[in-house]
PDB file of N, CA and C in Angstrom:
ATOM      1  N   UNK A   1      -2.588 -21.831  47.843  1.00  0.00           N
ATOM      2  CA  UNK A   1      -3.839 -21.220  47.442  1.00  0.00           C
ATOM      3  C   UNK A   1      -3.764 -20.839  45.961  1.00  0.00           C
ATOM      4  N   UNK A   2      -4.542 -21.582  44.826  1.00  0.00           N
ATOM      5  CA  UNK A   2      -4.585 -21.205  43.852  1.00  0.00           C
ATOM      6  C   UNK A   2      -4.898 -19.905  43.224  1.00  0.00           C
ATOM      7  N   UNK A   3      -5.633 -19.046  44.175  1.00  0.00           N
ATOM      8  CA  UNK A   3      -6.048 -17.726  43.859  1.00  0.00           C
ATOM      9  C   UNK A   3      -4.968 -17.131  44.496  1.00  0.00           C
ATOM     10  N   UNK A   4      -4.088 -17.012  45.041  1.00  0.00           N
ATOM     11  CA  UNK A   4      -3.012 -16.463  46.008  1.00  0.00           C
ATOM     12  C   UNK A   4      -1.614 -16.441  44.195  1.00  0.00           C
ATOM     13  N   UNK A   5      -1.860 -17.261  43.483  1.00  0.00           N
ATOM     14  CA  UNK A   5      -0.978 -18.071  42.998  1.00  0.00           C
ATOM     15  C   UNK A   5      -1.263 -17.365  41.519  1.00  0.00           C
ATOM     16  N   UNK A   6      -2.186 -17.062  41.257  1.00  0.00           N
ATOM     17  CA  UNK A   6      -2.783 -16.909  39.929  1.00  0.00           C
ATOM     18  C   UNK A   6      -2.533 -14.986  40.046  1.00  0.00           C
ATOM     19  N   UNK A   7      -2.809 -14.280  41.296  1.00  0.00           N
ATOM     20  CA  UNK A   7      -3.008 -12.934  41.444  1.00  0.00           C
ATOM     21  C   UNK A   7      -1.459 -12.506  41.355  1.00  0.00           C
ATOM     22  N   UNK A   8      -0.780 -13.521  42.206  1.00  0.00           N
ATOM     23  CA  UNK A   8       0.801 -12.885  42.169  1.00  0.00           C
ATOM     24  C   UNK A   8       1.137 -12.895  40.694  1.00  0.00           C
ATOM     25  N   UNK A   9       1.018 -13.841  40.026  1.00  0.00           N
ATOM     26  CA  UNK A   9       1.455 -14.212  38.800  1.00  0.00           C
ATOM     27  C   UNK A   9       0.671 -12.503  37.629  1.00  0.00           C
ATOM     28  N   UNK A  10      -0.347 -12.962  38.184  1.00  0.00           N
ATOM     29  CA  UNK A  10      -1.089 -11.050  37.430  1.00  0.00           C
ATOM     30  C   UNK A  10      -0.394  -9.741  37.253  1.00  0.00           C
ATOM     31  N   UNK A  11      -0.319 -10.000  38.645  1.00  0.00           N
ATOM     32  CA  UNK A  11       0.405  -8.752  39.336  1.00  0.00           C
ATOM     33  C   UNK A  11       1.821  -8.316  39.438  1.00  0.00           C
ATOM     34  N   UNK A  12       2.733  -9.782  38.986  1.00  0.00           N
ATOM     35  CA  UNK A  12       3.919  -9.442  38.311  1.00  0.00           C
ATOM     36  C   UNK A  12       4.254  -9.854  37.790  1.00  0.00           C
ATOM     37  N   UNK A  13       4.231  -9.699  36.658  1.00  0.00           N
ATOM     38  CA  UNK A  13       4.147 -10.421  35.076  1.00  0.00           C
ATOM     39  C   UNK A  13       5.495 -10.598  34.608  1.00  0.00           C
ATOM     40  N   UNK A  14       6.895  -9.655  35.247  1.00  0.00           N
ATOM     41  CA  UNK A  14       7.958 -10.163  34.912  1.00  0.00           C
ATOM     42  C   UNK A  14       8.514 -10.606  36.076  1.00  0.00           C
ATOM     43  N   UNK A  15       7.952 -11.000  36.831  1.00  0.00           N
ATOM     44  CA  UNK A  15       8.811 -12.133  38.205  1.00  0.00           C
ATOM     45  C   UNK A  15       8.670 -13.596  37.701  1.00  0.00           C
ATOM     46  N   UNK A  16       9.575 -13.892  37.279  1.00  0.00           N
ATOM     47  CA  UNK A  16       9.576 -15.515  36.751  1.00  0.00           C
ATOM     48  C   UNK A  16       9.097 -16.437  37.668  1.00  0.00           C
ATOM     49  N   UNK A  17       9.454 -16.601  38.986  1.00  0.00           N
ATOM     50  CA  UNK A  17       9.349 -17.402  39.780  1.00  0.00           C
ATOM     51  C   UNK A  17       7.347 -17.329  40.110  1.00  0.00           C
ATOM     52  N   UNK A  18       7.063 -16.376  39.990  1.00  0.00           N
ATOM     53  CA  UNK A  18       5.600 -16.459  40.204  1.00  0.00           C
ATOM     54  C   UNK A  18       5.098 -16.709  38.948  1.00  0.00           C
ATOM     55  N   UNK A  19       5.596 -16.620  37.842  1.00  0.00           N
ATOM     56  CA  UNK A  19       5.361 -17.228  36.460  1.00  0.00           C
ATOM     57  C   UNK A  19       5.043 -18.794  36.580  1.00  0.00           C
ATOM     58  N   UNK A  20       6.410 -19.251  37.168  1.00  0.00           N
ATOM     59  CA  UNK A  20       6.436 -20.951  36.982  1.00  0.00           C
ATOM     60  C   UNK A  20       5.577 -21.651  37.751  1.00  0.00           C
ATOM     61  N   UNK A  21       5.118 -20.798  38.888  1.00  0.00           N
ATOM     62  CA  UNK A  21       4.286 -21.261  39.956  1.00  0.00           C
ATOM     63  C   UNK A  21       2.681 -21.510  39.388  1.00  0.00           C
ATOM     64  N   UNK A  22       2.215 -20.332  38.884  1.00  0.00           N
ATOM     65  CA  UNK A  22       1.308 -20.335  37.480  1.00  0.00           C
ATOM     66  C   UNK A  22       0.819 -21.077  36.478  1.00  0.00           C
ATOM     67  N   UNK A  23       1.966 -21.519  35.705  1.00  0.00           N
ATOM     68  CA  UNK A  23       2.303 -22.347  34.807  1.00  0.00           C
ATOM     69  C   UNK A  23       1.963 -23.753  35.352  1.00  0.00           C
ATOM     70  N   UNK A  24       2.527 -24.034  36.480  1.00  0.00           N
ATOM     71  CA  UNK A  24       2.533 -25.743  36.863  1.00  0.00           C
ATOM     72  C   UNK A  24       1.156 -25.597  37.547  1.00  0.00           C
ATOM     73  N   UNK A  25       0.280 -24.834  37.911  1.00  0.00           N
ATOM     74  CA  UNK A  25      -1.321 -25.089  38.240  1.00  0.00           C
ATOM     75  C   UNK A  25      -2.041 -25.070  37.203  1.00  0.00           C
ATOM     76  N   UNK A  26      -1.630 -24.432  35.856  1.00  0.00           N
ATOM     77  CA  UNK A  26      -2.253 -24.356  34.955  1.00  0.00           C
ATOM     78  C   UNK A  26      -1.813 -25.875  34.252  1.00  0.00           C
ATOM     79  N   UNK A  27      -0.758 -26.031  34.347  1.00  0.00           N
ATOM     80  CA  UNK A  27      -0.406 -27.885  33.874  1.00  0.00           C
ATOM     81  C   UNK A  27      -1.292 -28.256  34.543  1.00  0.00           C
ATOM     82  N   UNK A  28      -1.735 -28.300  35.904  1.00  0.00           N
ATOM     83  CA  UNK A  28      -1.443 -29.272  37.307  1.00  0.00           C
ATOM     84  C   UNK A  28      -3.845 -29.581  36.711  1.00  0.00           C
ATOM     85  N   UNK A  29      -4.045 -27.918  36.386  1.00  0.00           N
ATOM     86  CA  UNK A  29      -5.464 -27.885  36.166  1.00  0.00           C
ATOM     87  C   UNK A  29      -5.946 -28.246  34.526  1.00  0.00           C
ATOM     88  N   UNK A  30      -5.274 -28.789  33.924  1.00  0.00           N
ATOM     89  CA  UNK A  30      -5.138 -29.156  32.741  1.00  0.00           C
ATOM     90  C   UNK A  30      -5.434 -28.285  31.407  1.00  0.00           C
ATOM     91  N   UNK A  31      -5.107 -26.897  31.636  1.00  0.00           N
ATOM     92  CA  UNK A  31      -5.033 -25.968  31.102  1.00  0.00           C
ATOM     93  C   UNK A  31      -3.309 -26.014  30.212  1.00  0.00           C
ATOM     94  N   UNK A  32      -3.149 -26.570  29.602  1.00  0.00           N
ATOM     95  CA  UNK A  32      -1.329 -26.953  28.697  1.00  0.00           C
ATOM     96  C   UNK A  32      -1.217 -25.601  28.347  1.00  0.00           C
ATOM     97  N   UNK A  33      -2.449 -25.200  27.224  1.00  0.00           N
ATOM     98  CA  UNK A  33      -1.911 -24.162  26.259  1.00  0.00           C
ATOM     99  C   UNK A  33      -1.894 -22.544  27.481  1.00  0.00           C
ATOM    100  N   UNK A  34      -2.564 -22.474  28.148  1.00  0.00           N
ATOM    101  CA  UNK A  34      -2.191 -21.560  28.635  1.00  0.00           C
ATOM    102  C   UNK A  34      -0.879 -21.446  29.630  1.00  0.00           C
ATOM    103  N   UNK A  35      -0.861 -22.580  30.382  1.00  0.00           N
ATOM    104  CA  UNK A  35       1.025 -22.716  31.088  1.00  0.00           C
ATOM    105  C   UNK A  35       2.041 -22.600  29.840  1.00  0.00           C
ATOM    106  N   UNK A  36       1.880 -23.218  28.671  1.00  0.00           N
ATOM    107  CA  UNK A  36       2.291 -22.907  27.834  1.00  0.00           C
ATOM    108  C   UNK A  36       3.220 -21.172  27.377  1.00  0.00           C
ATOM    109  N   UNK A  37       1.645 -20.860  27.124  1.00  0.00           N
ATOM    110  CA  UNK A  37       1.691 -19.539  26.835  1.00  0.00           C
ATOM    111  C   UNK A  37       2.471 -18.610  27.447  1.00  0.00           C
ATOM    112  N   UNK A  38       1.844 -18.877  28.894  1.00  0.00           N
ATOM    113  CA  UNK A  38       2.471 -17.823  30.131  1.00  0.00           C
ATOM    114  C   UNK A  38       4.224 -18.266  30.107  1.00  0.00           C
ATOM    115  N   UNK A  39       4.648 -19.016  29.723  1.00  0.00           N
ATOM    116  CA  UNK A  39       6.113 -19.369  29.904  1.00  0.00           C
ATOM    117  C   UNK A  39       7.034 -18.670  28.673  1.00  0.00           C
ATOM    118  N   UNK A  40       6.320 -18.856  27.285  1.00  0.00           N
ATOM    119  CA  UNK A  40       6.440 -18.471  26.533  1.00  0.00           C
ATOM    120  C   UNK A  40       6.517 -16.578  26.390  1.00  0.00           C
ATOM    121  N   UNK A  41       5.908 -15.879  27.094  1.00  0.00           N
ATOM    122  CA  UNK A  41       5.708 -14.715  27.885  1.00  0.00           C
ATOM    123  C   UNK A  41       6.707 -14.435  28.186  1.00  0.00           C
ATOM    124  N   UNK A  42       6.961 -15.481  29.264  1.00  0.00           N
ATOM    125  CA  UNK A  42       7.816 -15.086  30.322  1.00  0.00           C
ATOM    126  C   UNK A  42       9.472 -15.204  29.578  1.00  0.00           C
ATOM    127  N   UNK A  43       9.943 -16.325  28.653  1.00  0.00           N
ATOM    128  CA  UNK A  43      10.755 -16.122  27.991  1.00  0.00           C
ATOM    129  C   UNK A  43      10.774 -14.623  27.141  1.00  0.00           C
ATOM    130  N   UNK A  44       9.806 -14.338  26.507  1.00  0.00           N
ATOM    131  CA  UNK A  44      10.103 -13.185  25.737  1.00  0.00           C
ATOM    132  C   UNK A  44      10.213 -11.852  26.727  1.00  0.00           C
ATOM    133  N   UNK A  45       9.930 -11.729  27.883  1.00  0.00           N
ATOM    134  CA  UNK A  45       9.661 -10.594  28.806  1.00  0.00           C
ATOM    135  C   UNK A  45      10.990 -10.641  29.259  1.00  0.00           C
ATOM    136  N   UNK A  46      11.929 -11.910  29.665  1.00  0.00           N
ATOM    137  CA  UNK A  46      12.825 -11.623  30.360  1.00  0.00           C
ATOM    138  C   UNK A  46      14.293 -11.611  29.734  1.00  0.00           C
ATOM    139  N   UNK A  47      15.399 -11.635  30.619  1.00  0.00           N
ATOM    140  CA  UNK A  47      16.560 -11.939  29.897  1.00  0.00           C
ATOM    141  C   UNK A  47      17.448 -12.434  30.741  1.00  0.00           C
ATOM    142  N   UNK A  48      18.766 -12.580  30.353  1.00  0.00           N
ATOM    143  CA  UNK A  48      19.591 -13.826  31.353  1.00  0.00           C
ATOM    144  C   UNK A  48      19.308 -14.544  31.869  1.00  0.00           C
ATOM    145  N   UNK A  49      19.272 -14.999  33.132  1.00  0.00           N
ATOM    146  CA  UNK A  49      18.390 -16.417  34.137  1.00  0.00           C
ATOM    147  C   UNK A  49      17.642 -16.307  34.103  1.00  0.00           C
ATOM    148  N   UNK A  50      16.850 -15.205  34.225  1.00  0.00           N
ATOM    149  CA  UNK A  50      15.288 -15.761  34.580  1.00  0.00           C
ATOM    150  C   UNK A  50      14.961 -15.763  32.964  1.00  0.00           C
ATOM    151  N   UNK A  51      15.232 -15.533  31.799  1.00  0.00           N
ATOM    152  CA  UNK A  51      14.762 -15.819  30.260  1.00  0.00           C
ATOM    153  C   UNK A  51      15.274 -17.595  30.465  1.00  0.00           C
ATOM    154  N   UNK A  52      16.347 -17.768  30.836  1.00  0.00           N
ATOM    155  CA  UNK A  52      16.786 -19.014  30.865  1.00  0.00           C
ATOM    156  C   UNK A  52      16.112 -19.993  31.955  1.00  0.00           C
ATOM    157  N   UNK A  53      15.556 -19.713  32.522  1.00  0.00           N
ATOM    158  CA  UNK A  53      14.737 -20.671  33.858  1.00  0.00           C
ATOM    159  C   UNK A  53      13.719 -20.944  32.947  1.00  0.00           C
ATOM    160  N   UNK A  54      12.685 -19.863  32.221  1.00  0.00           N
ATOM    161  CA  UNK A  54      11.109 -20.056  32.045  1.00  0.00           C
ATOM    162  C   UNK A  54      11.609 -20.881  30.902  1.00  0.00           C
ATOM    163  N   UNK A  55      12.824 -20.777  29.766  1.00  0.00           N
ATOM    164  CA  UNK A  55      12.851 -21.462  28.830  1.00  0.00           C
ATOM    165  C   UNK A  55      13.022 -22.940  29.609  1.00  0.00           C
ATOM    166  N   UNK A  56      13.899 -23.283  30.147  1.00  0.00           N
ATOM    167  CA  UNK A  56      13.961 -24.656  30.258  1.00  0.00           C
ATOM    168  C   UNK A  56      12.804 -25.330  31.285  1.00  0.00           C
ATOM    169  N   UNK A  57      12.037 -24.289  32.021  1.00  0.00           N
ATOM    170  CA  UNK A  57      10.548 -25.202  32.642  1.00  0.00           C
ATOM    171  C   UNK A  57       9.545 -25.368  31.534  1.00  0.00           C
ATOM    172  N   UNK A  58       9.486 -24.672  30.766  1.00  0.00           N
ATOM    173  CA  UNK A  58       9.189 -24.910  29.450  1.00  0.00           C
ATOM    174  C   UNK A  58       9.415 -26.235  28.557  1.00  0.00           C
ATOM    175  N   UNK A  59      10.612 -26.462  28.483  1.00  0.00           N
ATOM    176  CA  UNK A  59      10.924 -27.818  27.651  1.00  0.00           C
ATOM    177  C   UNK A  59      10.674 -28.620  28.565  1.00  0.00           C
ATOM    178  N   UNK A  60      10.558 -28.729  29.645  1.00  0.00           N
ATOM    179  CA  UNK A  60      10.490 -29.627  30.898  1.00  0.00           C
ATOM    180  C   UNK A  60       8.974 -29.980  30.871  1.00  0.00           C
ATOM    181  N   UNK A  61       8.405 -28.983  30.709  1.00  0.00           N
ATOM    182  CA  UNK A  61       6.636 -29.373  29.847  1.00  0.00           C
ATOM    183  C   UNK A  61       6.494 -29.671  28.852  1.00  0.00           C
ATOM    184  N   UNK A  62       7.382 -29.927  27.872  1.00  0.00           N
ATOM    185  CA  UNK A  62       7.043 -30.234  26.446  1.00  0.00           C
ATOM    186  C   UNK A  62       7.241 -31.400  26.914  1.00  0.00           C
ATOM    187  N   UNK A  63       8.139 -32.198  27.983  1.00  0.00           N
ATOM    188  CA  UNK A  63       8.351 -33.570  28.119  1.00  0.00           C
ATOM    189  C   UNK A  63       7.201 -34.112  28.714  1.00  0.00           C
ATOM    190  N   UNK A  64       6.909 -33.938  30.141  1.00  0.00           N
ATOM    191  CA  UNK A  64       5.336 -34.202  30.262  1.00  0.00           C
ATOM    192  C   UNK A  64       4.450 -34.267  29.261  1.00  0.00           C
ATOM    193  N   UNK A  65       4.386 -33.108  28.859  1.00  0.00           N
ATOM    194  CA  UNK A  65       3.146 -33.402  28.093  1.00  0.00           C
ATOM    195  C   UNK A  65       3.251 -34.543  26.574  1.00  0.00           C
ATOM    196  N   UNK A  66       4.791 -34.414  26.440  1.00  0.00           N
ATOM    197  CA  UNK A  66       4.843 -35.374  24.689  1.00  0.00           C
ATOM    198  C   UNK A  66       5.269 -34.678  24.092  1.00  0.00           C
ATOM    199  N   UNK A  67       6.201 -35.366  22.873  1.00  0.00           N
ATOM    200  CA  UNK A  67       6.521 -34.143  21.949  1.00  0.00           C
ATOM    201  C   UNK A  67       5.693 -34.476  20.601  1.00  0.00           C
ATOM    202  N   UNK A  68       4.633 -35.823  20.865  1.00  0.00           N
ATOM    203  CA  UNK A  68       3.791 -35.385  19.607  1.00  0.00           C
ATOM    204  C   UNK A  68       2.341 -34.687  19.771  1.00  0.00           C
ATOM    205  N   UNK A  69       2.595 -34.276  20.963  1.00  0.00           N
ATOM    206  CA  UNK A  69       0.963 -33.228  20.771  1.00  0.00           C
ATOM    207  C   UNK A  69       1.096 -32.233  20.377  1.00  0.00           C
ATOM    208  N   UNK A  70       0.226 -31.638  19.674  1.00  0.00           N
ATOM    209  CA  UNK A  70      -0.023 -30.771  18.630  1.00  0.00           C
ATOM    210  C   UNK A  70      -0.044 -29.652  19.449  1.00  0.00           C
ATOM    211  N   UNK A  71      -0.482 -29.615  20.951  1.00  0.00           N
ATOM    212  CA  UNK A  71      -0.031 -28.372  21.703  1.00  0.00           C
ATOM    213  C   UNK A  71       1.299 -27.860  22.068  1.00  0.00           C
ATOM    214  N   UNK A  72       2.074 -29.010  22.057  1.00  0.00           N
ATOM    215  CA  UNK A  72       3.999 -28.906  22.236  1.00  0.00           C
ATOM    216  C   UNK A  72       4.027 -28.429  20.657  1.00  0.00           C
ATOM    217  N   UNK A  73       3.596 -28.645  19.486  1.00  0.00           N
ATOM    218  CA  UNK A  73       4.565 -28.247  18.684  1.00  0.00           C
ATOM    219  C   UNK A  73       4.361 -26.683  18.692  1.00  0.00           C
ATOM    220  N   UNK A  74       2.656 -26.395  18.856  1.00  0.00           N
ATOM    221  CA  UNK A  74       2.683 -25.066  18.605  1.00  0.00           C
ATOM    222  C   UNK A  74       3.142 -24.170  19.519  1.00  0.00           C
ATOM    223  N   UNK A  75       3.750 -24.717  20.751  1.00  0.00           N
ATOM    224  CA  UNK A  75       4.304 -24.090  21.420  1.00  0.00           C
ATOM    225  C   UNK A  75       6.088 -24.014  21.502  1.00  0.00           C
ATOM    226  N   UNK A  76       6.265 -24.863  20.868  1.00  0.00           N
ATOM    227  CA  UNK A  76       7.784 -24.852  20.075  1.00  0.00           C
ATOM    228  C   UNK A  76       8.145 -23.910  18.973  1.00  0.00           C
ATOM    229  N   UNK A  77       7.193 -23.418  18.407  1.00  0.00           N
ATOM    230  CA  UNK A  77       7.065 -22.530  17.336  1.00  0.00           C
ATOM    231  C   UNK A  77       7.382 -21.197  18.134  1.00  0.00           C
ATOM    232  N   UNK A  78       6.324 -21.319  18.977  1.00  0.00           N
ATOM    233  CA  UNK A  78       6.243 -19.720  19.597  1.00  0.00           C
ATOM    234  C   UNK A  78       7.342 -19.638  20.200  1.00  0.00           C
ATOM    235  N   UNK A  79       8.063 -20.200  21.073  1.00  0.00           N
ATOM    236  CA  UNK A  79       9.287 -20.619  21.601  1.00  0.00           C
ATOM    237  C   UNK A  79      10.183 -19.763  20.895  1.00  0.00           C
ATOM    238  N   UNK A  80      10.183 -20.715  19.478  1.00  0.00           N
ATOM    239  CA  UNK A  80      11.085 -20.316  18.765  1.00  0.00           C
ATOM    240  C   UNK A  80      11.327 -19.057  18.396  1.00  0.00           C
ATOM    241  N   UNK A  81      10.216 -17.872  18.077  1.00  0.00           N
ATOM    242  CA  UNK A  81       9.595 -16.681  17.534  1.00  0.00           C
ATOM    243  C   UNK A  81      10.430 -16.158  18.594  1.00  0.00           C
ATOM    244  N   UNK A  82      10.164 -16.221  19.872  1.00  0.00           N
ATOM    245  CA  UNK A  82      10.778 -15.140  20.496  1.00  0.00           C
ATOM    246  C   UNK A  82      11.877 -15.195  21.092  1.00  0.00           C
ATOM    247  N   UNK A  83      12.602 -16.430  20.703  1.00  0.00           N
ATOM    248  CA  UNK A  83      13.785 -16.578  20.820  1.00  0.00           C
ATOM    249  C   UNK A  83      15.006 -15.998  19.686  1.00  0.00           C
ATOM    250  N   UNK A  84      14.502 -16.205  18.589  1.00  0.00           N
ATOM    251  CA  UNK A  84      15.064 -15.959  17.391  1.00  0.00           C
ATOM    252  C   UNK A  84      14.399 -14.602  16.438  1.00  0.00           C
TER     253      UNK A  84
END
């Protein structure tokens, strides 16, 4: 249930796993920059594994989607920001 999916993700903003679930409907609904975003979030919100899960479902979407769209780079940037 996409609304089941979108509320958990609301409602706990640092549970990664309802993050990624989020993220891939927002891929899945062709929304990039916002799965994007929310991952990007979720890297800066978390730390140890779960900082390390959202980062690499993350690059795992930069592959889907390409690494020459102009939505992967600007989301490589942000990436970067709150990584560094």
């Amino acid at each position: 249930d996409p609304n089941a999916v979108r509320k958990d993700a609301a409602d706990n903003p640092g549970d990664v796993t309802a993050q990624l679930a989020a993220a891939d409907l927002d891929l899945v609904g062709g929304h990039v920059e916002d799965a994007f975003g929310r991952l990007v979030e979720a890297v800066r919100r978390n730390a140890g594994d779960d900082r390390n899960t959202a980062r690499l479902r993350l690059l795992e979407l930069f592959e889907v989607i390409g690494p020459d769209d102009p939505r992967v780079t600007a989301a490589r940037t942000a990436l970067a920001r709150v990584l560094f």
